[in-house]
Protein backbone atom coordinates (compact mmCIF):
# COMPACT_ATOMS: atom_id res chain seq x y z
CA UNK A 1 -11.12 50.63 -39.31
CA UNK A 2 -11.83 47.17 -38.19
CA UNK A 3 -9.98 43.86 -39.55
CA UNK A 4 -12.16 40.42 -40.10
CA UNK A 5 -10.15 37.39 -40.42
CA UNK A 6 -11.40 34.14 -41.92
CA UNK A 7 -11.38 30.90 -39.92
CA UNK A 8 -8.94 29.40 -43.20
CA UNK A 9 -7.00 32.45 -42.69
CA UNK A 10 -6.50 32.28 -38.97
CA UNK A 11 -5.85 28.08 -39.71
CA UNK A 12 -2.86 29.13 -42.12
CA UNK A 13 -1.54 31.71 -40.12
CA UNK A 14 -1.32 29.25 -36.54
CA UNK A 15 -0.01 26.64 -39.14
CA UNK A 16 2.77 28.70 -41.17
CA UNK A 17 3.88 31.41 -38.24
CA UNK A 18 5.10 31.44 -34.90
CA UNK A 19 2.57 32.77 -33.16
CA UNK A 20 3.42 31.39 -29.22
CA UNK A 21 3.50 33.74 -26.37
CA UNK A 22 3.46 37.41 -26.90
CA UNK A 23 3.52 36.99 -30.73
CA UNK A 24 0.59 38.17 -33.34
CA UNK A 25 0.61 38.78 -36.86
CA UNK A 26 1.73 41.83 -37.99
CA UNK A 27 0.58 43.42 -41.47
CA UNK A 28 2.93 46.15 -42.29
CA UNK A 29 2.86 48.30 -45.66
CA UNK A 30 6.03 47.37 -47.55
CA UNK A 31 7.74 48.84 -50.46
CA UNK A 32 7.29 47.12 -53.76
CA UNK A 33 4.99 44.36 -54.37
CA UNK A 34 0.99 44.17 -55.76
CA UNK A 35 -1.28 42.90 -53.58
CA UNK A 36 -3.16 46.08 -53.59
CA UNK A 37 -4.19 48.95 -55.57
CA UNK A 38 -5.02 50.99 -52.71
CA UNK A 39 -1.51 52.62 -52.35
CA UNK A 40 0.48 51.79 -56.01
CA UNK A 41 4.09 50.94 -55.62
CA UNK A 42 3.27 49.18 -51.83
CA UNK A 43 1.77 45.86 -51.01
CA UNK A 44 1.37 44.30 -47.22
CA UNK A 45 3.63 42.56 -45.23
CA UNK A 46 3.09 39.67 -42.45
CA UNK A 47 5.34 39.21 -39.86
CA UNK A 48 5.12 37.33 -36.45
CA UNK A 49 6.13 39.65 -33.54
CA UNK A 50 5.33 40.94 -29.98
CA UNK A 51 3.06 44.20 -30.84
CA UNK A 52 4.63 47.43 -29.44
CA UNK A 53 2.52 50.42 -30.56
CA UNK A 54 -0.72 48.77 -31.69
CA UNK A 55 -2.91 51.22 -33.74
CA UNK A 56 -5.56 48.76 -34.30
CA UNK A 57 -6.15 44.56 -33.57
CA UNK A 58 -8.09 42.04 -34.18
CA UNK A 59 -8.16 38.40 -31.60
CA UNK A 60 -10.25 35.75 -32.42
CA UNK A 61 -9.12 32.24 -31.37
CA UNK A 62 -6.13 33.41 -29.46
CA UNK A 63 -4.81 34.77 -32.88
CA UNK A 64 -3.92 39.00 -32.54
CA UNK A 65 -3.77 40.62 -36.18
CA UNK A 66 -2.25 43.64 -35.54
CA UNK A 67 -1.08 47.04 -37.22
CA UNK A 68 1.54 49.45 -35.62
CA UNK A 69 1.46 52.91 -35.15
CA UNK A 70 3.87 53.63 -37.99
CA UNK A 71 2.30 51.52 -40.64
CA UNK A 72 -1.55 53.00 -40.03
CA UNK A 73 -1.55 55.37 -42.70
CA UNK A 74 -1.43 52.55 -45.37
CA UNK A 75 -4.41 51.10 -43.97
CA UNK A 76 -6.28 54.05 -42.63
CA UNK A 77 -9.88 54.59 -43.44
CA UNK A 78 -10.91 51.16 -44.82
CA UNK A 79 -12.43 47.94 -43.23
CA UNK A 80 -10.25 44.71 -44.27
CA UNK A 81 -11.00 40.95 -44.52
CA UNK A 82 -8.27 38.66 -44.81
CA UNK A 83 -8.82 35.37 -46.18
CA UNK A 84 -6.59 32.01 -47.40
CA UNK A 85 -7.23 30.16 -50.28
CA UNK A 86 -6.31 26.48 -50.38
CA UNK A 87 -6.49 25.94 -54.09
CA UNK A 88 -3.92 28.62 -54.46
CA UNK A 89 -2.47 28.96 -51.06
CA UNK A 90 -1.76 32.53 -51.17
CA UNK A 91 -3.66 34.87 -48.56
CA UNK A 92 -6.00 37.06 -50.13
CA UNK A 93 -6.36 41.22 -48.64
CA UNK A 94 -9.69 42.97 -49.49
CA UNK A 95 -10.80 46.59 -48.21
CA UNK A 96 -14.10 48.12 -48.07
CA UNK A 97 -14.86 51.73 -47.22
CA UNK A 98 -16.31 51.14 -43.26
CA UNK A 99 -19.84 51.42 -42.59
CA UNK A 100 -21.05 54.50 -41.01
């Protein structure tokens, strides 16, 4: 599993989170919600926190994108890109099955 995130979305998340010192961006699976199919009845999360049981990361420009332990089996087995766009200033979550 590996997570690619835009430049726009690493701009939006520096700009809207607090994401000094030990703090990354967390995605988390979360009850209720639709911003994905892959799991029906869940949708993902974002919070800005100090990692403690990191199953996977991503860093690029100082930024960590993180997943916990706990919350892996949501996004288990899939490749994900996470993008912003401006004209409707939501962040956008695609998968992909990962290239073997």
């Amino acid at each position: 599993m590996k997570i690619n995130v835009t430049e726009n979305a690493q701009k939006w998340f520096k700009d809207e989170f607090d994401v000094s010192g030990d703090n990354g961006i967390r995605l988390f699976a979360k009850y209720g919600g639709s911003n994905s199919s892959l799991h029906p009845g869940f949708s993902i999360g974002l919070a800005a926190e100090a990692p403690t049981e990191i199953a996977v990361s991503d860093k690029e420009e100082n930024l960590l994108i993180f997943v916990e332990e706990h919350d892996y089996w949501y996004f288990k087995e899939h490749d994900w890109k996470i993008d912003y766009d401006p004209d409707t200033e939501e962040v956008k979550f695609s998968y992909s099955e990962p290239v073997k």
